[in-house]
Protein backbone atom coordinates (compact mmCIF):
# COMPACT_ATOMS: atom_id res chain seq x y z
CA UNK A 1 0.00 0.00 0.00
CA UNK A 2 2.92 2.43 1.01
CA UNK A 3 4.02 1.79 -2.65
CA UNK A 4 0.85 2.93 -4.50
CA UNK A 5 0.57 5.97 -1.72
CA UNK A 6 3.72 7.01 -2.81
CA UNK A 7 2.72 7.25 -6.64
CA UNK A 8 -0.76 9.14 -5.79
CA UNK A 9 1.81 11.53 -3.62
CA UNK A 10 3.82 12.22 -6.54
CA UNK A 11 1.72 13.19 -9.09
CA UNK A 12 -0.63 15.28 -6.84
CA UNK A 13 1.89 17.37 -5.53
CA UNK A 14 3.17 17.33 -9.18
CA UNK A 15 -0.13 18.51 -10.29
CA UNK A 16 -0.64 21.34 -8.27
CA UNK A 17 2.65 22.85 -9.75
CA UNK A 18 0.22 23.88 -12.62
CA UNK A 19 -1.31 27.30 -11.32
CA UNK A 20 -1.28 29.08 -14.77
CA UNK A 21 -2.92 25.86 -16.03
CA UNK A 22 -5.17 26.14 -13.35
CA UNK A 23 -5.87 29.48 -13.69
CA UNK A 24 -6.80 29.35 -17.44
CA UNK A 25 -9.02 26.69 -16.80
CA UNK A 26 -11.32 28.50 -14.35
CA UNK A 27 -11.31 31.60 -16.40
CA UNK A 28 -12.46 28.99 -19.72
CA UNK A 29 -14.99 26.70 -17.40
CA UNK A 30 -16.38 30.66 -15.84
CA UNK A 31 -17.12 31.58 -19.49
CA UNK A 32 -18.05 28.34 -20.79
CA UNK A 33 -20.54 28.08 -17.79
CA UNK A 34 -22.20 31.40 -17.73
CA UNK A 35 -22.72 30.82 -21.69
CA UNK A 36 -24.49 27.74 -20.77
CA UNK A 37 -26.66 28.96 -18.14
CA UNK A 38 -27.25 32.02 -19.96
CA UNK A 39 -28.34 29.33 -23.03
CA UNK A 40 -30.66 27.57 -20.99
CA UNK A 41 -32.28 30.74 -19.36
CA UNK A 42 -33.19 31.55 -22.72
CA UNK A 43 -35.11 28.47 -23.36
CA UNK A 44 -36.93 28.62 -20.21
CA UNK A 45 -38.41 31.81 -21.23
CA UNK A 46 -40.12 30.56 -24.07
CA UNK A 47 -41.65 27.84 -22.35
CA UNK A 48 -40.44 27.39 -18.41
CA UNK A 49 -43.53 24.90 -18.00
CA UNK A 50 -41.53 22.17 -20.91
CA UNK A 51 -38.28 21.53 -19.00
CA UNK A 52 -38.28 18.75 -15.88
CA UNK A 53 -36.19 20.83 -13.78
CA UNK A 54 -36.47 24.55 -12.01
CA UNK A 55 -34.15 26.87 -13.43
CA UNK A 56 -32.32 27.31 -10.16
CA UNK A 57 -31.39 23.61 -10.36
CA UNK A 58 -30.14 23.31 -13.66
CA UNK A 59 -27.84 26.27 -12.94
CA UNK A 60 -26.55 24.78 -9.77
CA UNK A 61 -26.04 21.39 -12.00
CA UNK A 62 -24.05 23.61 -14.69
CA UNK A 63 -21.97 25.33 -12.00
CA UNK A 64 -21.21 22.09 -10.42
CA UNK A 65 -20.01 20.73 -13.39
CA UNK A 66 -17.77 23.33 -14.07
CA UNK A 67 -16.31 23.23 -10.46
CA UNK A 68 -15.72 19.36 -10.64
CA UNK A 69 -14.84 19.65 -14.19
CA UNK A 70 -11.09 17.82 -13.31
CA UNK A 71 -12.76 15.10 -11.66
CA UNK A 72 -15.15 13.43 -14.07
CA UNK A 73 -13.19 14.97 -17.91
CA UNK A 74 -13.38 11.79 -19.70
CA UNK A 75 -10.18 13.75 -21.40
CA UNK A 76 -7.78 13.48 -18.97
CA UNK A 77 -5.59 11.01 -19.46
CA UNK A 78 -1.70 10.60 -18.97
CA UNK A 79 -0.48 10.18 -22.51
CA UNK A 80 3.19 8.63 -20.95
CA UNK A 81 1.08 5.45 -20.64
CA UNK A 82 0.34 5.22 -23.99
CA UNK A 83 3.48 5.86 -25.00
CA UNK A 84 5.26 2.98 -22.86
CA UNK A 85 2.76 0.82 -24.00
CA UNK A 86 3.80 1.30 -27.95
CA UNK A 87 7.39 2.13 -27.31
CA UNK A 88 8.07 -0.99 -24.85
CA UNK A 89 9.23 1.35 -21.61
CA UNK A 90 6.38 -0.71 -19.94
CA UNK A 91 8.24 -3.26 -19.70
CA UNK A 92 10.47 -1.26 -16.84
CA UNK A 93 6.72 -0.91 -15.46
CA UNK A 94 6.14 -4.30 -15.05
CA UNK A 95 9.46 -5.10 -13.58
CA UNK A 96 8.79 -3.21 -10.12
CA UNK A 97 7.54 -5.18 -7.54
CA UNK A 98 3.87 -3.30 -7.51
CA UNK A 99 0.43 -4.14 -9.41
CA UNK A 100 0.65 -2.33 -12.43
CA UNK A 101 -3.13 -1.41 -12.03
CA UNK A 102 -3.04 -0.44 -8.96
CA UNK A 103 -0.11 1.89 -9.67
CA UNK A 104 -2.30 3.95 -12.75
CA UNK A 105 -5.13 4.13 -10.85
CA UNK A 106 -3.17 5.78 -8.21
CA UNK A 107 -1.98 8.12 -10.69
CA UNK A 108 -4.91 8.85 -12.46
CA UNK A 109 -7.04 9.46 -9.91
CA UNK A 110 -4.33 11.97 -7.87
CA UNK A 111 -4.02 14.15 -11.22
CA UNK A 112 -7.50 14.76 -11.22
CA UNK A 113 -7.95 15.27 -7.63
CA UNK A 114 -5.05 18.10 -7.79
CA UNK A 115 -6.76 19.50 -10.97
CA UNK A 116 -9.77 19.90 -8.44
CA UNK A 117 -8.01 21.05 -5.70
CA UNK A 118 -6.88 24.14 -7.73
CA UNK A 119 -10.17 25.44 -9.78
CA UNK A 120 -13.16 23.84 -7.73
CA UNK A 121 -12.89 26.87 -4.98
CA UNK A 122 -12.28 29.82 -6.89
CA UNK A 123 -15.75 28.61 -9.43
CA UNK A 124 -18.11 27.32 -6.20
CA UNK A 125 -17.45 30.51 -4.18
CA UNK A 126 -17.97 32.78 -7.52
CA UNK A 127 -21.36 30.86 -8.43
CA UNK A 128 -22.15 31.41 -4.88
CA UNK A 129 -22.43 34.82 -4.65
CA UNK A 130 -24.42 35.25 -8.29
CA UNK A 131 -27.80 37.20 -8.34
CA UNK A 132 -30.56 34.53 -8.29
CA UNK A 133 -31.65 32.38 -10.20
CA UNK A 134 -28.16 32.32 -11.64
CA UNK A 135 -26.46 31.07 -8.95
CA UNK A 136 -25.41 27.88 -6.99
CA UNK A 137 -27.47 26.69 -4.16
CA UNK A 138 -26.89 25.07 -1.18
CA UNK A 139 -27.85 21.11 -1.43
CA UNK A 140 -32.08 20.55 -1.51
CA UNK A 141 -31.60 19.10 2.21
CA UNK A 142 -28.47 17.45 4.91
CA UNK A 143 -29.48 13.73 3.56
CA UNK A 144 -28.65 14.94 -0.12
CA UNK A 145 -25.71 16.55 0.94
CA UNK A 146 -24.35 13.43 2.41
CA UNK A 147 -25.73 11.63 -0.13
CA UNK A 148 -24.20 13.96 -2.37
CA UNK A 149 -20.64 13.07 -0.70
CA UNK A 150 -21.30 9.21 -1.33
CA UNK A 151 -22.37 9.60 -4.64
CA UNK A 152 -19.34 11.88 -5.99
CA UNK A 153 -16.81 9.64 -4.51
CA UNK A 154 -18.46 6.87 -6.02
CA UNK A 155 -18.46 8.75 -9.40
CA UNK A 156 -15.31 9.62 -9.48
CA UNK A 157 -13.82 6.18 -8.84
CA UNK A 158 -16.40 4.68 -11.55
CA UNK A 159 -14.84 8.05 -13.96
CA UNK A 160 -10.84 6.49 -13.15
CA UNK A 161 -12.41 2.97 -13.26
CA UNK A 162 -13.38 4.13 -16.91
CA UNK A 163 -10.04 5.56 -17.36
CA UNK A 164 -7.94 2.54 -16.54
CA UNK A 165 -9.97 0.26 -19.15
CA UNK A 166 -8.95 2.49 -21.92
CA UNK A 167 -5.07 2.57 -20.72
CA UNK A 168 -5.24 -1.11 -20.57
CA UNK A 169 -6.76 -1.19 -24.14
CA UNK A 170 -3.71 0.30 -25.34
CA UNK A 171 -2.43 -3.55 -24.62
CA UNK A 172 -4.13 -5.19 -27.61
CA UNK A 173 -4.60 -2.19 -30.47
CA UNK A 174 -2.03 -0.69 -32.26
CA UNK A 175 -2.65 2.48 -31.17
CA UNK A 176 -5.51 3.52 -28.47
CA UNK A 177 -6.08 6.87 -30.19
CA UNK A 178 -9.69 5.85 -31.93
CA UNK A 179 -10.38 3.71 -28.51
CA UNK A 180 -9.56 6.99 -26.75
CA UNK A 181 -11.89 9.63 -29.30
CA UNK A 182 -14.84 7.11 -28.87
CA UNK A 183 -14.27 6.68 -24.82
CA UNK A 184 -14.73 10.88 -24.75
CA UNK A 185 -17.45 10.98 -27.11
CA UNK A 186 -19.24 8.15 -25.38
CA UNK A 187 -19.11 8.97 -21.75
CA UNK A 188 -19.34 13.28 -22.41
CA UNK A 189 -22.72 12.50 -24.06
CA UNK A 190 -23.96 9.91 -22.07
CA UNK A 191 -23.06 10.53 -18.64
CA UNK A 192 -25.01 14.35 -19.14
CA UNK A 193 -22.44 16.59 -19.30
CA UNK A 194 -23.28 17.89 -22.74
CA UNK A 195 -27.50 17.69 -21.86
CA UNK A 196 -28.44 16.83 -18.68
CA UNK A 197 -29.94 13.34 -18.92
CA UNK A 198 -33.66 14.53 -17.60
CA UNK A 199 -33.95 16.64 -20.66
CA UNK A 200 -33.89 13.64 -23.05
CA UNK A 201 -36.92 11.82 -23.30
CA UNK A 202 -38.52 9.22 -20.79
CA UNK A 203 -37.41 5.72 -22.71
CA UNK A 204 -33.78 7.40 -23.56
CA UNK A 205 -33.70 8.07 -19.72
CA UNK A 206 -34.01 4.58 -18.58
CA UNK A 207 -31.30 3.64 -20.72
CA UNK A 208 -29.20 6.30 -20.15
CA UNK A 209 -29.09 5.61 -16.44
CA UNK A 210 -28.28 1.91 -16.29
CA UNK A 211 -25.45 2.35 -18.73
CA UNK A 212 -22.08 3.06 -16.66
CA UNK A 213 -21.75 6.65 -17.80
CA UNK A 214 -24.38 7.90 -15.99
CA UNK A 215 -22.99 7.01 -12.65
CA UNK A 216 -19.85 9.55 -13.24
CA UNK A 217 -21.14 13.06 -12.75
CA UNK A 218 -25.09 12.82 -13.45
CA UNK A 219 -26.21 10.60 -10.20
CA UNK A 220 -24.01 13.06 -8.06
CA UNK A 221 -25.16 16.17 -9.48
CA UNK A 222 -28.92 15.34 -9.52
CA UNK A 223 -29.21 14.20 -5.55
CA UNK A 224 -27.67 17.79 -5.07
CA UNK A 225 -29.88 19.46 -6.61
CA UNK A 226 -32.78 17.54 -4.98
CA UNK A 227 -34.17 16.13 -8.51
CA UNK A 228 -33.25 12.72 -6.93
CA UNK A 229 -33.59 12.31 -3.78
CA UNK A 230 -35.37 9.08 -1.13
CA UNK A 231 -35.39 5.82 -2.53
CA UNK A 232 -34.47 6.86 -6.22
CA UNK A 233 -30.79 7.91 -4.55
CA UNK A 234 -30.37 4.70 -2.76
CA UNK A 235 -31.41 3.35 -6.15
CA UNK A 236 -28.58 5.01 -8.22
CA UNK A 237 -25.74 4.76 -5.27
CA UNK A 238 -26.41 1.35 -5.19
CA UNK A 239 -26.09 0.85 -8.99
CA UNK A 240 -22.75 2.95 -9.09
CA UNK A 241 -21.49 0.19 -6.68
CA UNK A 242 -22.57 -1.88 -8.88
CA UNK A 243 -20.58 -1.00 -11.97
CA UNK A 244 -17.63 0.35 -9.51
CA UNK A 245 -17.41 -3.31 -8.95
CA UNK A 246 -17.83 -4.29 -12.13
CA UNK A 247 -15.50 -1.78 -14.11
CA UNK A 248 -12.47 -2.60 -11.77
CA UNK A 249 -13.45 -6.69 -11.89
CA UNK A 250 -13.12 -6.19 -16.08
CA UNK A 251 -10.04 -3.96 -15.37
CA UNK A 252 -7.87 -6.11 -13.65
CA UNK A 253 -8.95 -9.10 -15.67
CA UNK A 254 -7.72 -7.43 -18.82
CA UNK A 255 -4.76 -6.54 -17.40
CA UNK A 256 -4.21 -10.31 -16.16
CA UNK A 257 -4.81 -11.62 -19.40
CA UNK A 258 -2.51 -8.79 -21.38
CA UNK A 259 0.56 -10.11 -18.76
CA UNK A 260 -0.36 -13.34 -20.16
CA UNK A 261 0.61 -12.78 -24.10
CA UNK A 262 1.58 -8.87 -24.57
CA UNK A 263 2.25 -7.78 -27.73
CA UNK A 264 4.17 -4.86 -27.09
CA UNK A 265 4.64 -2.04 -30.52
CA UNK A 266 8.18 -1.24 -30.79
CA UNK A 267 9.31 -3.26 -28.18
């Protein structure tokens, strides 16, 4: 365990070196989010009475997703991976006496937290303040805030979960780059970070949220807003579990079977 605390160590504290980064990513994910809201406000004046959720919640769910935008970007990958994998320096990776798995999901998941360490603040406490209904609200109630909690650690290890399959894909491909393109496209559409997933229609819903994706940022986000909340919460915790379980099950299975017969480009 030391091991594997080490390597999250590392590339947190490595992460947070990267204030102008950091700071040109709030300023983009201010402007990108104000657009949106602004967007949506517009729509809800032609007909508020169409859309499933108040105004004040979908701009809490925008703002949220802006401040937690490191945690769940289906973009953020560590492209050194990659490139051991197709030049053959894994093999220096697989010759320290650590799970290989283990030791990129330590590292993915500490870049994003560090990413999130240095623009969630600066966004939450700026939305905060907004002239209503613009702004971010407190959670709908103390259960959905702890809920909330649950849920968004649970997302986020489903989001590195997701991460990991695609570095491990890298394994049997030639290159990961289409594997990667369709990963993005995939879980930014499907997990409602483009449209939030009550705006699509009832039978798209019900797929939507048994499919993975959805139990990244949209479970989270919703039981803080109060859209779900009793019995429907314990409903979607349970099924992030669920694919937490299963997503790191399929991970380390591929990984067991690439040690197995690796066919390594370049090396």
């Amino acid at each position: 365990m030391k091991q594997y605390l080490s390597f999250f160590r590392i590339r947190f504290v490595g992460g947070l070196q990267y204030r102008a980064a950091a700071l040109a990513g709030i300023v983009t994910q201010f402007a990108w989010g104000f657009l949106s809201v602004l967007m949506y406000k517009a729509f809800y004046e032609s007909n508020p009475d169409a859309f499933p959720m108040e105004f004040s919640q979908l701009s809490t769910y925008i703002w949220l997703q802006q401040a937690f935008l490191a945690l769940f970007m289906p973009w953020l990958f560590e492209q050194d991976i990659f490139d051991s994998i197709v030049s053959g320096n894994v093999a220096y990776e697989l010759c320290r006496p650590c799970d290989i798995y283990n030791m990129w999901f330590a590292r993915n998941a500490a870049i994003r937290l560090s990413n999130t360490v240095l623009r969630c603040m600066p966004i939450l406490l700026v939305a905060a303040f907004l002239p209503a209904p613009f702004k971010m609200t407190l959670p709908a109630g103390w259960l959905n805030a702890a809920l909330f909690i649950v849920s968004m650690v649970l997302g986020f290890l489903v989001q590195v979960s997701i991460s990991l399959v695609i570095y491990i894909s890298a394994f049997y491909t030639v290159s990961a780059q289409g594997i990667k393109m369709l990963s993005i496209t995939l879980t930014e559409f499907l997990s409602g970070a483009v449209i939030p997933i009550p705006f699509f229609p009832e039978a798209v819903q019900k797929v939507f949220n048994v499919l993975p994706f959805a139990s990244v940022q949209n479970t989270p986000f919703l039981i803080y807003v109060g859209y779900t909340g009793g019995v429907q919460a314990g409903i979607a915790i349970a099924l992030q579990v669920a694919w937490l379980i299963v997503l790191f099950a399929a991970g380390r299975l591929l990984v067991r079977r690439a040690m197995k017969k690796v066919v390594v480009q370049g090396g």
